[in-house]
Protein backbone atom coordinates (compact mmCIF):
# COMPACT_ATOMS: atom_id res chain seq x y z
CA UNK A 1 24.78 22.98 -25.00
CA UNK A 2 24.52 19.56 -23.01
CA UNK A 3 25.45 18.52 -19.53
CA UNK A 4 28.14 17.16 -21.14
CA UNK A 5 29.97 20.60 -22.87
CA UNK A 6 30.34 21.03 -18.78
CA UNK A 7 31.23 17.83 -17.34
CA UNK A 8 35.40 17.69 -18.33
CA UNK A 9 36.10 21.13 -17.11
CA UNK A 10 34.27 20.07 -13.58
CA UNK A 11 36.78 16.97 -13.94
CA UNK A 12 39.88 19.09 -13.99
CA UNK A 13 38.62 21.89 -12.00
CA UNK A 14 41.85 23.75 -10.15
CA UNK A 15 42.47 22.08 -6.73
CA UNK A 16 43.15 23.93 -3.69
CA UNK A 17 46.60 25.28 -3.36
CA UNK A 18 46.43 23.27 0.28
CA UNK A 19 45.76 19.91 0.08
CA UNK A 20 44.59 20.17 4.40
CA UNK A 21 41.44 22.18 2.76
CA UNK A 22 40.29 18.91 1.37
CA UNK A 23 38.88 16.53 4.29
CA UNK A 24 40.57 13.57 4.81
CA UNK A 25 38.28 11.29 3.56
CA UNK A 26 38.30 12.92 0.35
CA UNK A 27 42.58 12.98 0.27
CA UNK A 28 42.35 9.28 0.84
CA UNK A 29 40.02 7.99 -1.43
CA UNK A 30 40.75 4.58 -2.88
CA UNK A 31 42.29 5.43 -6.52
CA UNK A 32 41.77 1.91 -7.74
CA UNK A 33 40.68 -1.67 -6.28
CA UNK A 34 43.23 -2.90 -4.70
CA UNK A 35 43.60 0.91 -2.23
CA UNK A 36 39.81 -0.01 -1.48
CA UNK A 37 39.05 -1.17 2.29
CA UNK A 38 36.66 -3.84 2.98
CA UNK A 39 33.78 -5.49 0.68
CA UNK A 40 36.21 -8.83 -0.16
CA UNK A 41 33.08 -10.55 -0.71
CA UNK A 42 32.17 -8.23 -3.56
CA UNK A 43 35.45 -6.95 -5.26
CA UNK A 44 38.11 -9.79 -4.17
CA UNK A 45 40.31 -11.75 -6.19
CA UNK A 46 37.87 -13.93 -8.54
CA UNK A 47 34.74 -12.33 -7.30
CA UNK A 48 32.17 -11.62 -9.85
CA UNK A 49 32.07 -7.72 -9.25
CA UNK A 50 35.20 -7.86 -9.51
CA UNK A 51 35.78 -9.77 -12.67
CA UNK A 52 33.05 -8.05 -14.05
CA UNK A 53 34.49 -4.64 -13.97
CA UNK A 54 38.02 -5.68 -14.99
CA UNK A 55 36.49 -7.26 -18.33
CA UNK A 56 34.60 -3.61 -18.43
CA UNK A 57 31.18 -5.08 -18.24
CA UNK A 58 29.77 -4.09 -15.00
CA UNK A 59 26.38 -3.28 -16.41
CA UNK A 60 23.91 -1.49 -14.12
CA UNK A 61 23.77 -1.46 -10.41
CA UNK A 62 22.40 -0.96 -6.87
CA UNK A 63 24.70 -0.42 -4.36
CA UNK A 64 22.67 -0.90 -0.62
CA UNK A 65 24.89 -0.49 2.39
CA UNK A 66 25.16 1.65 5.67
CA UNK A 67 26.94 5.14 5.27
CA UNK A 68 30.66 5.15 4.67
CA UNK A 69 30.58 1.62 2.97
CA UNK A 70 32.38 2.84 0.20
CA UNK A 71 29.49 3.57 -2.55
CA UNK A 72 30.35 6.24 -4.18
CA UNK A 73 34.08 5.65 -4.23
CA UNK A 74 33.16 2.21 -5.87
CA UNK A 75 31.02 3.93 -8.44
CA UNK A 76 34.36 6.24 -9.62
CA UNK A 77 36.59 3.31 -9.42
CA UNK A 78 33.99 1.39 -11.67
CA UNK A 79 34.41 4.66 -14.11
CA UNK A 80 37.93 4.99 -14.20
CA UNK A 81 38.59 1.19 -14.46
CA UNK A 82 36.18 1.57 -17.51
CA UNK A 83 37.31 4.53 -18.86
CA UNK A 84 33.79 6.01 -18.79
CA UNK A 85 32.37 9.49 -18.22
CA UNK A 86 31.45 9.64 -14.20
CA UNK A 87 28.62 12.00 -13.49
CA UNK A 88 27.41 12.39 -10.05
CA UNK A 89 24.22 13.16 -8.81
CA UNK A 90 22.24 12.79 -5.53
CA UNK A 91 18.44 12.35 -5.33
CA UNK A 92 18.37 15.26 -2.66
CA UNK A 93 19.87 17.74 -4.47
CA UNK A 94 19.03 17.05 -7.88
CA UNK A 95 15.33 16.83 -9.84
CA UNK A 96 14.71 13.89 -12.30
CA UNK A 97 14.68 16.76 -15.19
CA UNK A 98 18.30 17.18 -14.66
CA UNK A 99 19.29 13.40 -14.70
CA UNK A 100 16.91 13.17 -17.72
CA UNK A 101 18.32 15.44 -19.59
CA UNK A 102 22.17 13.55 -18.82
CA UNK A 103 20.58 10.55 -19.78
CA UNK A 104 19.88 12.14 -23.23
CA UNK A 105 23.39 13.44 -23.76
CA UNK A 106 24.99 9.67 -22.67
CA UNK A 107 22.47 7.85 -25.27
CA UNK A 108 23.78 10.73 -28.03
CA UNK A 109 27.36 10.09 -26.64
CA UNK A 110 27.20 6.20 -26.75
CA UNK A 111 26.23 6.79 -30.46
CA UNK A 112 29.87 7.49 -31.10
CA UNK A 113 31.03 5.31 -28.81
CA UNK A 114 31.66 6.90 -25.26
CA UNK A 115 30.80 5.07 -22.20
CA UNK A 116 28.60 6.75 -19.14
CA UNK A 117 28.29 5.61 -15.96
CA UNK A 118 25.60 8.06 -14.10
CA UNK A 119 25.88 7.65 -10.62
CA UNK A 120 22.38 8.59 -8.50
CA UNK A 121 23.31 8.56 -4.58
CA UNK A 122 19.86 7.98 -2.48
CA UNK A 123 18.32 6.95 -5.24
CA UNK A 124 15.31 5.91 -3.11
CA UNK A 125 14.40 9.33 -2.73
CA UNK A 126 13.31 9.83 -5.97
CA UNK A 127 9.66 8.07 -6.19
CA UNK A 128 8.39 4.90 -8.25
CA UNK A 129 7.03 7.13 -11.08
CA UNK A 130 10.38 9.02 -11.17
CA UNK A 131 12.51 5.78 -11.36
CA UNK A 132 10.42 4.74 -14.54
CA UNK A 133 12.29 7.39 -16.64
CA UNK A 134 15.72 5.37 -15.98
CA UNK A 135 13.81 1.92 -17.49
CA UNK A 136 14.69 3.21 -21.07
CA UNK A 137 18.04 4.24 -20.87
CA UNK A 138 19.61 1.09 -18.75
CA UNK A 139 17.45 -1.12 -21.32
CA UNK A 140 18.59 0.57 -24.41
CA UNK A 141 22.49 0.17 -22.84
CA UNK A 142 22.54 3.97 -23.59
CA UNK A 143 24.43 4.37 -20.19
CA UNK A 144 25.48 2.58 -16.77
CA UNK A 145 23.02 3.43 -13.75
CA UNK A 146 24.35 3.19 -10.85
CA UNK A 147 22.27 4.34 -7.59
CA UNK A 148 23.10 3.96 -4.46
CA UNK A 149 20.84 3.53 -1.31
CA UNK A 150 21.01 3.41 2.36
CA UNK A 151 17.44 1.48 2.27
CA UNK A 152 16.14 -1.94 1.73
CA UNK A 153 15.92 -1.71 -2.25
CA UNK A 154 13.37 -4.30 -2.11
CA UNK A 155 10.91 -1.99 -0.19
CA UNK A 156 12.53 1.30 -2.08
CA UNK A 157 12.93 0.49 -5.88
CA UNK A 158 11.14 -0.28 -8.49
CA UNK A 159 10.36 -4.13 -9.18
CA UNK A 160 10.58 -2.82 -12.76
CA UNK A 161 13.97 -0.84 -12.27
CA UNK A 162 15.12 -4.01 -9.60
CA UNK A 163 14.52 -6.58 -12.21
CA UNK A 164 17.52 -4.34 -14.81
CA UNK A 165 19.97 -4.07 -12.11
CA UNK A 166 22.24 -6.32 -9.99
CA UNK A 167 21.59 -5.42 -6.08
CA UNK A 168 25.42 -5.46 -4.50
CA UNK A 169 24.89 -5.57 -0.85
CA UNK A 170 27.99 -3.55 0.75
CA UNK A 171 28.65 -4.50 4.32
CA UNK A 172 30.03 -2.18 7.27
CA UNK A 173 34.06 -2.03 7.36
CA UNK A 174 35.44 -4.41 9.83
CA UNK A 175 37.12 -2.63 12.89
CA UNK A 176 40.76 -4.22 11.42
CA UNK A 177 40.16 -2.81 8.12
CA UNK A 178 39.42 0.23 9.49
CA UNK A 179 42.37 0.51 11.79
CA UNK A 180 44.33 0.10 8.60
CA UNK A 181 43.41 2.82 6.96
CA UNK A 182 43.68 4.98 9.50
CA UNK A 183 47.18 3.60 9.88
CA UNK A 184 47.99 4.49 6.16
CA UNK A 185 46.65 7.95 6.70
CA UNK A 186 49.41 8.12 9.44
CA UNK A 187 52.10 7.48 7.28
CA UNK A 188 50.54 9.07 4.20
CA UNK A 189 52.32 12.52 3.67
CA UNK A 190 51.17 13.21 -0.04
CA UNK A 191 47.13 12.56 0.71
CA UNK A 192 47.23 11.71 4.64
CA UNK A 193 48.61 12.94 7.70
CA UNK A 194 51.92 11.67 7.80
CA UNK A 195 53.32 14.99 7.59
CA UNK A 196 52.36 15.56 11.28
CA UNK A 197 54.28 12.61 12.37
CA UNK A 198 51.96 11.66 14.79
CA UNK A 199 52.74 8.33 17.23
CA UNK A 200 49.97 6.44 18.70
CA UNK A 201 49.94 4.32 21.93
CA UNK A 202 47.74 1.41 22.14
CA UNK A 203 44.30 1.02 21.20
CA UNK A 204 43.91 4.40 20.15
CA UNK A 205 43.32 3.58 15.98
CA UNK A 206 41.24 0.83 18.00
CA UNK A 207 38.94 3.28 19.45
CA UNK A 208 38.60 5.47 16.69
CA UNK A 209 37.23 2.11 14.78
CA UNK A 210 35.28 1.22 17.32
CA UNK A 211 33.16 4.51 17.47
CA UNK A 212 32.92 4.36 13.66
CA UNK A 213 30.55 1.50 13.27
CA UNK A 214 31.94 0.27 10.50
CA UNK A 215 31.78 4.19 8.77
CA UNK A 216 35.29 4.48 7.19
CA UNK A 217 34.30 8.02 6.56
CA UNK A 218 33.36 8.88 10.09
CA UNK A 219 36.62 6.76 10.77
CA UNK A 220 39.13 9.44 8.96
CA UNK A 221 36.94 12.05 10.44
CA UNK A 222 37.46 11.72 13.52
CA UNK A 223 41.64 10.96 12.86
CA UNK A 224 41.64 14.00 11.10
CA UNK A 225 40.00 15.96 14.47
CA UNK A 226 41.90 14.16 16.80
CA UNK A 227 45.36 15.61 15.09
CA UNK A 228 44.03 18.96 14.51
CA UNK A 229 43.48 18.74 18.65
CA UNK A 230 46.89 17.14 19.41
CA UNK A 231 48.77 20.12 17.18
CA UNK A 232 46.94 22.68 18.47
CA UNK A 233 48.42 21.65 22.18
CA UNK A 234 51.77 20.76 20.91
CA UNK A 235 51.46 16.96 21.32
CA UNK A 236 52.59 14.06 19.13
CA UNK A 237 51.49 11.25 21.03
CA UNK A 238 47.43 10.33 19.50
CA UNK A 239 46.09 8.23 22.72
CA UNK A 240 42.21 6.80 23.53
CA UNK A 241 42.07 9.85 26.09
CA UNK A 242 42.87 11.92 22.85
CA UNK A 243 40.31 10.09 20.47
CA UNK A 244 37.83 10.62 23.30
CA UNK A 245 38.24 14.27 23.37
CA UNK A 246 37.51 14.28 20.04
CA UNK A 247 34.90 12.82 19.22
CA UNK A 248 32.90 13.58 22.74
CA UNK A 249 30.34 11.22 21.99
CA UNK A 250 29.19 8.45 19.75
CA UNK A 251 26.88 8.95 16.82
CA UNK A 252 25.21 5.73 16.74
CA UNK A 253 24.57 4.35 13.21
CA UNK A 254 20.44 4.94 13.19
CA UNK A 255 18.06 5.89 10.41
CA UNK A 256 14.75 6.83 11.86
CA UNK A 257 13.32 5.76 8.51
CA UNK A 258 15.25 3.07 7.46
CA UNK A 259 16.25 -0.24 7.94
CA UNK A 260 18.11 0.42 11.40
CA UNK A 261 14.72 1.46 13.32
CA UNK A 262 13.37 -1.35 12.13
CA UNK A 263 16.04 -3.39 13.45
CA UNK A 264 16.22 -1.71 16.61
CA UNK A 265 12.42 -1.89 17.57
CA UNK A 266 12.68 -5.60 16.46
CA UNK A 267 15.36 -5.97 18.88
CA UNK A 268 13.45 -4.59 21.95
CA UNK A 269 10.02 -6.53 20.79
CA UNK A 270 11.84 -9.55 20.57
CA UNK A 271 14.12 -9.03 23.66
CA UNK A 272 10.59 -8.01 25.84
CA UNK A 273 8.58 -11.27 24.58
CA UNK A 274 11.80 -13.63 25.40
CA UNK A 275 11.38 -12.25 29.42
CA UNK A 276 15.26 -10.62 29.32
CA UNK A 277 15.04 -7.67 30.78
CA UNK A 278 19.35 -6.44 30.27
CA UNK A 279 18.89 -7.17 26.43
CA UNK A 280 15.17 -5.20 26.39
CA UNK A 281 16.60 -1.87 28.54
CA UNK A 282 19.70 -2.23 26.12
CA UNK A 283 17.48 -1.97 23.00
CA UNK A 284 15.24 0.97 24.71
CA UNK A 285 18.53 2.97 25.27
CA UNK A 286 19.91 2.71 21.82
CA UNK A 287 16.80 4.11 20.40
CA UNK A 288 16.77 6.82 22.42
CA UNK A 289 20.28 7.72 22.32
CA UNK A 290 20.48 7.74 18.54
CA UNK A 291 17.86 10.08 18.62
CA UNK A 292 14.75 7.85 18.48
CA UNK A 293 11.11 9.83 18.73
CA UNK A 294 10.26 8.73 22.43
CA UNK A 295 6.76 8.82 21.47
CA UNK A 296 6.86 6.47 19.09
CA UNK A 297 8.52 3.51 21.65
CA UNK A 298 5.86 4.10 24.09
CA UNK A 299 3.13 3.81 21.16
CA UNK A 300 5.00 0.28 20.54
CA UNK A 301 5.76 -0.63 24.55
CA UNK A 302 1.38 -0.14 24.61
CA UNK A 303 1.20 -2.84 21.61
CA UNK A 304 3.88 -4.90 23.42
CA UNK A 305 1.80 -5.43 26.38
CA UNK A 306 -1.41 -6.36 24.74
CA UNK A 307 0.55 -8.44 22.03
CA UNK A 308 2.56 -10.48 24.13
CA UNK A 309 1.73 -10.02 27.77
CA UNK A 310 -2.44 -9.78 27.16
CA UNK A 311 -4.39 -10.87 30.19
CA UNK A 312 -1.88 -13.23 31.74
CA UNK A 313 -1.05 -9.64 33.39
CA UNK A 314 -3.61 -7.04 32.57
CA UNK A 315 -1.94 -4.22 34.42
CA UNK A 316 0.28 -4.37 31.77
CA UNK A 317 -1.98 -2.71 29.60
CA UNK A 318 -2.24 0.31 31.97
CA UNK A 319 1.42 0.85 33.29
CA UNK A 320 2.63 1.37 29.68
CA UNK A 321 -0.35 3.73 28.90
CA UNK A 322 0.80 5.24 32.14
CA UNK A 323 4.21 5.71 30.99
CA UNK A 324 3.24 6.35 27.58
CA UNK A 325 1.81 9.71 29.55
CA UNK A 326 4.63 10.45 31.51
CA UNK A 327 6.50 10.62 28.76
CA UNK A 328 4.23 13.45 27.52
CA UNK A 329 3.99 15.24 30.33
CA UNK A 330 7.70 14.83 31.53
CA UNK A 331 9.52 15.29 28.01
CA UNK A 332 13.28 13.71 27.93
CA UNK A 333 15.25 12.83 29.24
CA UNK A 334 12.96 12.46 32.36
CA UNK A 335 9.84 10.49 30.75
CA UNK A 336 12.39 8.24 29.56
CA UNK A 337 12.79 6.32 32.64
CA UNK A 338 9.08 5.80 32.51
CA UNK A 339 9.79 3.83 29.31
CA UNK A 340 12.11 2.02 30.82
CA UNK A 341 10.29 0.87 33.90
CA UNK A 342 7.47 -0.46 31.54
CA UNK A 343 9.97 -2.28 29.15
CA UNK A 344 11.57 -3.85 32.21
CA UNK A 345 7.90 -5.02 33.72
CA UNK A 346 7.05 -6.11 30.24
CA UNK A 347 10.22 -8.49 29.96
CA UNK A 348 10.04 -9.72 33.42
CA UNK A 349 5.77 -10.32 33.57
CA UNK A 350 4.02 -13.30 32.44
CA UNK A 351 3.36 -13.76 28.94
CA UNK A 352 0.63 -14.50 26.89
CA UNK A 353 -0.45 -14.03 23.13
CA UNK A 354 -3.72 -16.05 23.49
CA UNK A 355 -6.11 -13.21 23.51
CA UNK A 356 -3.78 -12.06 20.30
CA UNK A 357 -3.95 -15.56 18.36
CA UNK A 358 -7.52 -15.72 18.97
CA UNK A 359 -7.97 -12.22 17.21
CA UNK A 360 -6.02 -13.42 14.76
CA UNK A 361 -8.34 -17.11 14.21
CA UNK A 362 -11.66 -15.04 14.42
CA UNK A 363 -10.22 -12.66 11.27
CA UNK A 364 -9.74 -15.83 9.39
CA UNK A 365 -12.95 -16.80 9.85
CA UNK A 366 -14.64 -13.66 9.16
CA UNK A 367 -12.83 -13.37 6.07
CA UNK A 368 -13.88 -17.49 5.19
CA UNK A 369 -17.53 -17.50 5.97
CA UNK A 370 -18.34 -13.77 5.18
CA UNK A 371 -21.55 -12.55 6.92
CA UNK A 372 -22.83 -14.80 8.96
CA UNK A 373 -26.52 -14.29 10.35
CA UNK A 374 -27.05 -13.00 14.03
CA UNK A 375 -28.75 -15.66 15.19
CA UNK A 376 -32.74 -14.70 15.62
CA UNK A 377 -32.70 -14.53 19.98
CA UNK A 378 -30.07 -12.30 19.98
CA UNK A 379 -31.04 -9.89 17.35
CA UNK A 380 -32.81 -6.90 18.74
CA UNK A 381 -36.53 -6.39 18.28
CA UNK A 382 -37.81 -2.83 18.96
CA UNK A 383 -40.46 -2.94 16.35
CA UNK A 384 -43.81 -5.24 16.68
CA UNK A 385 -43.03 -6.41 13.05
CA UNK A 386 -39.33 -7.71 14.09
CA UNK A 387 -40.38 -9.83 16.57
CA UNK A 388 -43.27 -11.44 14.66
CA UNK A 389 -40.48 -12.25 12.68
CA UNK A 390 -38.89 -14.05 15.58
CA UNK A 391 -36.27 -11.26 16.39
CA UNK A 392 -35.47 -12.08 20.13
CA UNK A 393 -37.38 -15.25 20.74
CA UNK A 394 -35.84 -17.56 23.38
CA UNK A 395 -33.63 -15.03 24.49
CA UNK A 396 -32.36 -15.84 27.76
CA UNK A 397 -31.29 -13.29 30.42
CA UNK A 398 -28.36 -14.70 32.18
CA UNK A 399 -28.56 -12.81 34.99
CA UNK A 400 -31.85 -14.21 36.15
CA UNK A 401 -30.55 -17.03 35.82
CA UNK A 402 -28.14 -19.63 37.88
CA UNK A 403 -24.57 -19.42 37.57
CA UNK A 404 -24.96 -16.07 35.43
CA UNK A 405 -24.94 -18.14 32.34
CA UNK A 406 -27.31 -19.33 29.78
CA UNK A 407 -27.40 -22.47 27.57
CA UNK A 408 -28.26 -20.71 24.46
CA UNK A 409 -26.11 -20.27 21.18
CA UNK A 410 -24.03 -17.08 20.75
CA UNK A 411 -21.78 -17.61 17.36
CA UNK A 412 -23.31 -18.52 14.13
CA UNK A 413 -24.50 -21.28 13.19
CA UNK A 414 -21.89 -22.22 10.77
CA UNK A 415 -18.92 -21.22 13.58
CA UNK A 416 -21.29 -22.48 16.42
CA UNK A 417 -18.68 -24.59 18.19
CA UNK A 418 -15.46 -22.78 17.21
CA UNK A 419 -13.31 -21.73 20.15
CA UNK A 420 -11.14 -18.96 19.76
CA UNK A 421 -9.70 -17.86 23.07
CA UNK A 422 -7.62 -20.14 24.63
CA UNK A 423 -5.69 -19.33 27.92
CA UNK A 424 -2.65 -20.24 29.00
CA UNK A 425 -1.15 -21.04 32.66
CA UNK A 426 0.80 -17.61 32.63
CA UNK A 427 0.02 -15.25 35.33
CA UNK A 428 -3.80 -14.27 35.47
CA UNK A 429 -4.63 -16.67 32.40
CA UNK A 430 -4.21 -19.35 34.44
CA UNK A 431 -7.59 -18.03 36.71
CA UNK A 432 -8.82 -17.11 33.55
CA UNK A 433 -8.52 -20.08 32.61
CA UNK A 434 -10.62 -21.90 35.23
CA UNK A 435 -13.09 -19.53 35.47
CA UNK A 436 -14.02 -20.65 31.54
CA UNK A 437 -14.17 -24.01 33.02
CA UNK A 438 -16.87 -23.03 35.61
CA UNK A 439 -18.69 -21.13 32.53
CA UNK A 440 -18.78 -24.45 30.68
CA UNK A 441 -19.99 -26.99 33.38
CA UNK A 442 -22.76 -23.77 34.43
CA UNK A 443 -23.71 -24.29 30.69
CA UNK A 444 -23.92 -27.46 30.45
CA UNK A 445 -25.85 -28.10 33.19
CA UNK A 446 -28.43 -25.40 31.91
CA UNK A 447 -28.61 -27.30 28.81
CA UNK A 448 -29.51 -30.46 30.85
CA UNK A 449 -32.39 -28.45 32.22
């Protein structure tokens, strides 16, 4: 027996007797194409997914897009339209020995001319040696893979399992695309909740889209609340005040692992180096709301301030390891205004990567010229032996000396008159910066002597 023997009696498995057991999202499903909300750029009149499915050669695919894009529905639309076997699995649930073993049945079924589309949802999950055993299946043409990823495929897949499939990017629903489907689901009695013959007043669907960041899912969800609130007080009438009861608060759109923290913590970086303080507390906040480890932005407020703000204000350097401990000690949400007082000082202080670029400049150097001989006077010389060899000869002592500074040589010879720190006129740096000018007349005029 094969996955197969199972797979058509799973297809027309006995629905519930009450369609209102079934979710929403899943009663309003797009059946075909043109039901389908948003992604005009991939499946719109002339478009090449498009065309490509309705000549039934859609081939193999990555879909990678934010929850509630559409995925999955586009993967059974892609079946249908093809009349090809759908199977379904997701990388969490399911073990590579399973899909394996599908894969086998669809290359036995194509043999007599059946079509399979196998449809893997977080298909990043699975690892690089476990997304090998798809390479000879999607090669062969034995079946459609489909897989479908919340995560930047180009981090996530295979290069070998990229390089077989098209990458469709799938974009969050638009807030008027959105409001239209809920407004379908209003009017909807077979699959929606038209039966309730619910009114709305203005900017309510509005809200709901709003809050949905572009989820159509989370979208019908929270319709599908909202009425089951209104009936149970004997009200018709869905307003924002209703929508807000509903859905109490926002779940922001945020992968801790994905390509949203990355975004996020970009956001506050960038927002602290440009000096704007709103944008950089706005950032900090939607971390933390969405559920953000707080531990993890004070690790990256402490590389902030020795990235960007370096020594044209040192303090920097110990307010954020300051708050980076109240945040320990306090917990949330307390420690959290900790964070934000040293994301605010960080936008607002004086900024400086000099101390950063230089770092940067000696690495390249290092890695250039290798390794480079200490020069003989400042090598030490505890042995009789090493300094008949010269180790420590002409040192100088520069505090016996005037001005604190001496005229000898301190890089190698090959880098002897490379500068790598150069300060700027921001905040301390610009002291800094004269008191390197004092050290290089006091050299010079030791080098004169």
């Amino acid at each position: 027996m094969s996955l197969f023997d199972n797979f058509e009696p799973q297809q027309t498995m006995q629905q519930p007797r009450d369609q209102r057991d079934v979710p929403l999202p899943e009663r309003m499903r797009p059946r075909n194409l043109d039901e389908f909300a948003g992604q005009t750029h991939l499946i719109g009149p002339g478009k090449p997914l498009r065309l490509a499915i309705e000549r039934g050669e859609p081939g193999s695919m990555i879909f990678w897009g934010p929850p509630g894009t559409g995925k999955t529905t586009l993967a059974k639309i892609i079946a249908n339209t093809t009349s090809a076997t759908f199977i379904e699995f997701s990388a969490v649930t399911s073990g590579i020995k399973e899909i394996k073993q599908v894969m086998v049945d669809a290359e036995r079924a194509a043999a007599h001319g059946s079509r399979t589309i196998l449809f893997v949802d977080e298909i990043h999950r699975f690892n690089k040696a476990q997304q090998d055993a798809f390479l000879p299946y999607v090669e062969r043409g034995a079946l459609r893979l489909i897989g479908a990823t919340t995560e930047n495929p180009s981090f996530e897949l295979n290069a070998a399992l990229l390089s077989r499939c098209r990458v469709y990017v799938l974009q969050s629903i638009g807030d008027e695309e959105i409001v239209a489907l809920l407004q379908r689901s209003l009017t909807d009695e077979e699959r929606g909740i038209g039966s309730l013959h619910l009114t709305t007043s203005e900017g309510a669907l509005e809200s709901i889209a709003s809050f949905s960041n572009g989820d159509a899912r989370y979208a019908l969800n929270a319709l599908e609340t909202a009425a089951h609130l209104l009936t149970g007080r004997g009200d018709s009438t869905l307003t924002r005040e209703a929508v807000a009861d509903a859905l109490q608060q926002r779940t922001l759109l945020y992968d801790k692992k994905g390509e949203q923290h990355y975004d996020l913590i970009s956001a506050l970086h960038k927002s602290v180096r440009n000096s704007d303080a709103d944008a950089a507390i706005y950032w900090l906040r939607r971390m933390l709301a969405a559920g953000e480890d707080p531990m993890y932005v004070a690790r990256r407020v402490v590389r902030m301030a020795v990235e960007d703000i370096g020594l044209a204000a040192p303090e920097a350097l110990n307010l954020t390891l300051s708050a980076q401990q109240a945040m320990h000690f306090l917990g949330s949400p307390e420690g959290e205004l900790a964070l934000a007082q040293a994301v605010v000082y960080l936008a607002l202080a004086p900024k400086s990567n000099a101390v950063y670029v230089a770092f940067n400049d000696v690495a390249a150097d290092v890695n250039a010229t290798g390794s480079q001989p200490v020069p003989l006077h400042l090598r030490n010389a505890p042995t009789r032996l090493l300094k008949d060899l010269g180790y420590g000869k002409e040192y100088q002592y520069a505090h016996d000396l005037p001005g604190k500074v001496a005229a000898m040589q301190c890089l190698p010879d090959e880098l002897k008159d490379r500068r790598y720190y150069v300060p700027t006129d921001q905040g301390r740096e610009r002291q800094l910066g004269q008191r390197m000018d004092e050290i290089a007349r006091a050299r010079d005029a030791a080098r004169e002597k």
